[in-house]
C-alpha atoms as a PDB file:
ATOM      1  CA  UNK A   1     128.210-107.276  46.676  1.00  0.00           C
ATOM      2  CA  UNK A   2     124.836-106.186  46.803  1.00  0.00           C
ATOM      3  CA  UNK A   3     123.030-107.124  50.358  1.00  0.00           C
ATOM      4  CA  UNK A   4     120.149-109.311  50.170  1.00  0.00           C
ATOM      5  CA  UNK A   5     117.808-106.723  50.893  1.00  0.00           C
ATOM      6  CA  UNK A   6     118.383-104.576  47.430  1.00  0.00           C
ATOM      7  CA  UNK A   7     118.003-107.481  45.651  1.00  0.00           C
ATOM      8  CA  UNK A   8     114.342-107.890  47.116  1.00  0.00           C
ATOM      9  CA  UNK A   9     113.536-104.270  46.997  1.00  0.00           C
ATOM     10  CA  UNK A  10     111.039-103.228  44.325  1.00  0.00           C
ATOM     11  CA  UNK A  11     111.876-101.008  41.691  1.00  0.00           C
ATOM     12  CA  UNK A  12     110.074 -98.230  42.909  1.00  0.00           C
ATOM     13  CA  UNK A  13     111.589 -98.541  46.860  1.00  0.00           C
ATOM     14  CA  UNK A  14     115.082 -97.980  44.795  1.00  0.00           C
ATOM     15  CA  UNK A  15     113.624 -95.203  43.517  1.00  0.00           C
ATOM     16  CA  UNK A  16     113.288 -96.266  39.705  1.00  0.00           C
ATOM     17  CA  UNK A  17     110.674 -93.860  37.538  1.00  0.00           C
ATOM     18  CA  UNK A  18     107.142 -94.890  37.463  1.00  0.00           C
ATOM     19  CA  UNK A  19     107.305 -95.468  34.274  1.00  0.00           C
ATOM     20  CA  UNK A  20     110.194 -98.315  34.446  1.00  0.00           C
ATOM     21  CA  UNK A  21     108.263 -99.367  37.554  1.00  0.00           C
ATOM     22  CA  UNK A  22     105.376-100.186  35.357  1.00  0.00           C
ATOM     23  CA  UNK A  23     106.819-101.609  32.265  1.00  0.00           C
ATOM     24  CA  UNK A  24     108.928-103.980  34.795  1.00  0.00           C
ATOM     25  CA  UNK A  25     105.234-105.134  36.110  1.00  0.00           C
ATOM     26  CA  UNK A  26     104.591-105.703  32.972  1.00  0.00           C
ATOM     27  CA  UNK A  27     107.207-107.952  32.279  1.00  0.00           C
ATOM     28  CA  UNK A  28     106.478-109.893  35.450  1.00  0.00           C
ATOM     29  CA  UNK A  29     109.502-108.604  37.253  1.00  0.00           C
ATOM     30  CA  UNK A  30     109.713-105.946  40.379  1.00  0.00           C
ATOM     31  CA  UNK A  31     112.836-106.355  42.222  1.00  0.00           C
ATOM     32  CA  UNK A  32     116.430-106.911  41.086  1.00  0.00           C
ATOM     33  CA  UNK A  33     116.237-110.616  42.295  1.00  0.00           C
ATOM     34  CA  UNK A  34     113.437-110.642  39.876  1.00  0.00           C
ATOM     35  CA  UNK A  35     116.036-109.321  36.802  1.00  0.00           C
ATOM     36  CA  UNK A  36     119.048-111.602  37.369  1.00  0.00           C
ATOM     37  CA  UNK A  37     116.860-114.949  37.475  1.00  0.00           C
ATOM     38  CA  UNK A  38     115.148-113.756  33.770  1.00  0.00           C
ATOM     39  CA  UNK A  39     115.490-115.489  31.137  1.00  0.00           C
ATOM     40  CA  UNK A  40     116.784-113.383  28.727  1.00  0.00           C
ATOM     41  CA  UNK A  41     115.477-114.460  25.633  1.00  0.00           C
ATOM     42  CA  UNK A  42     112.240-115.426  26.918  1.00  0.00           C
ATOM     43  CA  UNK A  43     111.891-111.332  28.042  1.00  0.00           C
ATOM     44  CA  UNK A  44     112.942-109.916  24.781  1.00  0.00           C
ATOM     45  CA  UNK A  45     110.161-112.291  23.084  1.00  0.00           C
ATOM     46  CA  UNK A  46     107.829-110.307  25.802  1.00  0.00           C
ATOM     47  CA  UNK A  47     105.114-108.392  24.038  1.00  0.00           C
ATOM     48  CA  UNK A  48     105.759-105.342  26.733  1.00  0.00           C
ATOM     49  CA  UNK A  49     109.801-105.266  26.524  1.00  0.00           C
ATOM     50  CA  UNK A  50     111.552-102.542  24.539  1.00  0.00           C
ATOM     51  CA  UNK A  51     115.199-101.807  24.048  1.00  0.00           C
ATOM     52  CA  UNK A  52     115.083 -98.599  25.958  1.00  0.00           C
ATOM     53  CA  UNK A  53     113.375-100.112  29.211  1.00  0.00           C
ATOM     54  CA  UNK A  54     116.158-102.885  29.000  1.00  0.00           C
ATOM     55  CA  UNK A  55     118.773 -99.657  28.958  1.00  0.00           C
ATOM     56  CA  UNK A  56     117.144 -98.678  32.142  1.00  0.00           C
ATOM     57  CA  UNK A  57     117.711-101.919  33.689  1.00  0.00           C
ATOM     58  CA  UNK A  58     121.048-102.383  32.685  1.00  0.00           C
ATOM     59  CA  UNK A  59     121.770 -98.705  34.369  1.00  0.00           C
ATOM     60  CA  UNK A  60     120.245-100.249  37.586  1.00  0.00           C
ATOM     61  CA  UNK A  61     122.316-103.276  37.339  1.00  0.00           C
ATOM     62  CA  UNK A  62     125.234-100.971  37.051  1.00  0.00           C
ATOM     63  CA  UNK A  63     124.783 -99.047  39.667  1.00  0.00           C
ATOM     64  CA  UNK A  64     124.279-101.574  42.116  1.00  0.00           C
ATOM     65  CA  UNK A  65     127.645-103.467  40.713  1.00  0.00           C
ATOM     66  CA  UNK A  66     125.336-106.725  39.230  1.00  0.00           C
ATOM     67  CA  UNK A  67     125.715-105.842  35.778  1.00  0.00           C
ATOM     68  CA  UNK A  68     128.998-108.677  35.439  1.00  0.00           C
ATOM     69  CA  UNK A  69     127.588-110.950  37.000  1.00  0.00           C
ATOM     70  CA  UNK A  70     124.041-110.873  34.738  1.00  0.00           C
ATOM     71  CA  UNK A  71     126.228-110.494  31.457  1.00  0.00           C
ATOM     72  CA  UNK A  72     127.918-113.573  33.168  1.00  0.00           C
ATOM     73  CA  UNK A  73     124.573-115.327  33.951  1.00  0.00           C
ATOM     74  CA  UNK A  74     123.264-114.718  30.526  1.00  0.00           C
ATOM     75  CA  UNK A  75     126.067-116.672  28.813  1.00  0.00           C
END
């Protein structure tokens, strides 16, 4: 599991491109907390979201072994 303090850090203090970074602030999210309390088809209605920016954040979920439990979340 993923210690509390990942889940708080912003996307740029894990080291995410700028460019993510922003588009995330965009979105209204900046830390993974952030991600797995979305809801999902409230972001993909979002103006600023895009396919390949959700990609990204599926990558970061993976990494960080989360990307079950959102899938699981999102059901």
């Amino acid at each position: 599991m993923v210690k509390a303090t990942k889940l708080n850090s912003t996307f740029a203090e894990l080291g995410m491109d700028p460019s993510f970074v922003q588009q995330a602030r965009l979105l209204g999210l900046q830390t993974i907390a952030d991600v797995m309390a979305v809801n999902l088809p409230r972001l993909k209605k979002h103006p600023n979201f895009t396919y390949t920016w959700y990609a990204n954040m599926l990558d970061l979920l993976q990494a960080h072994n989360l990307l079950k439990k959102f899938q699981a979340d999102q059901l």
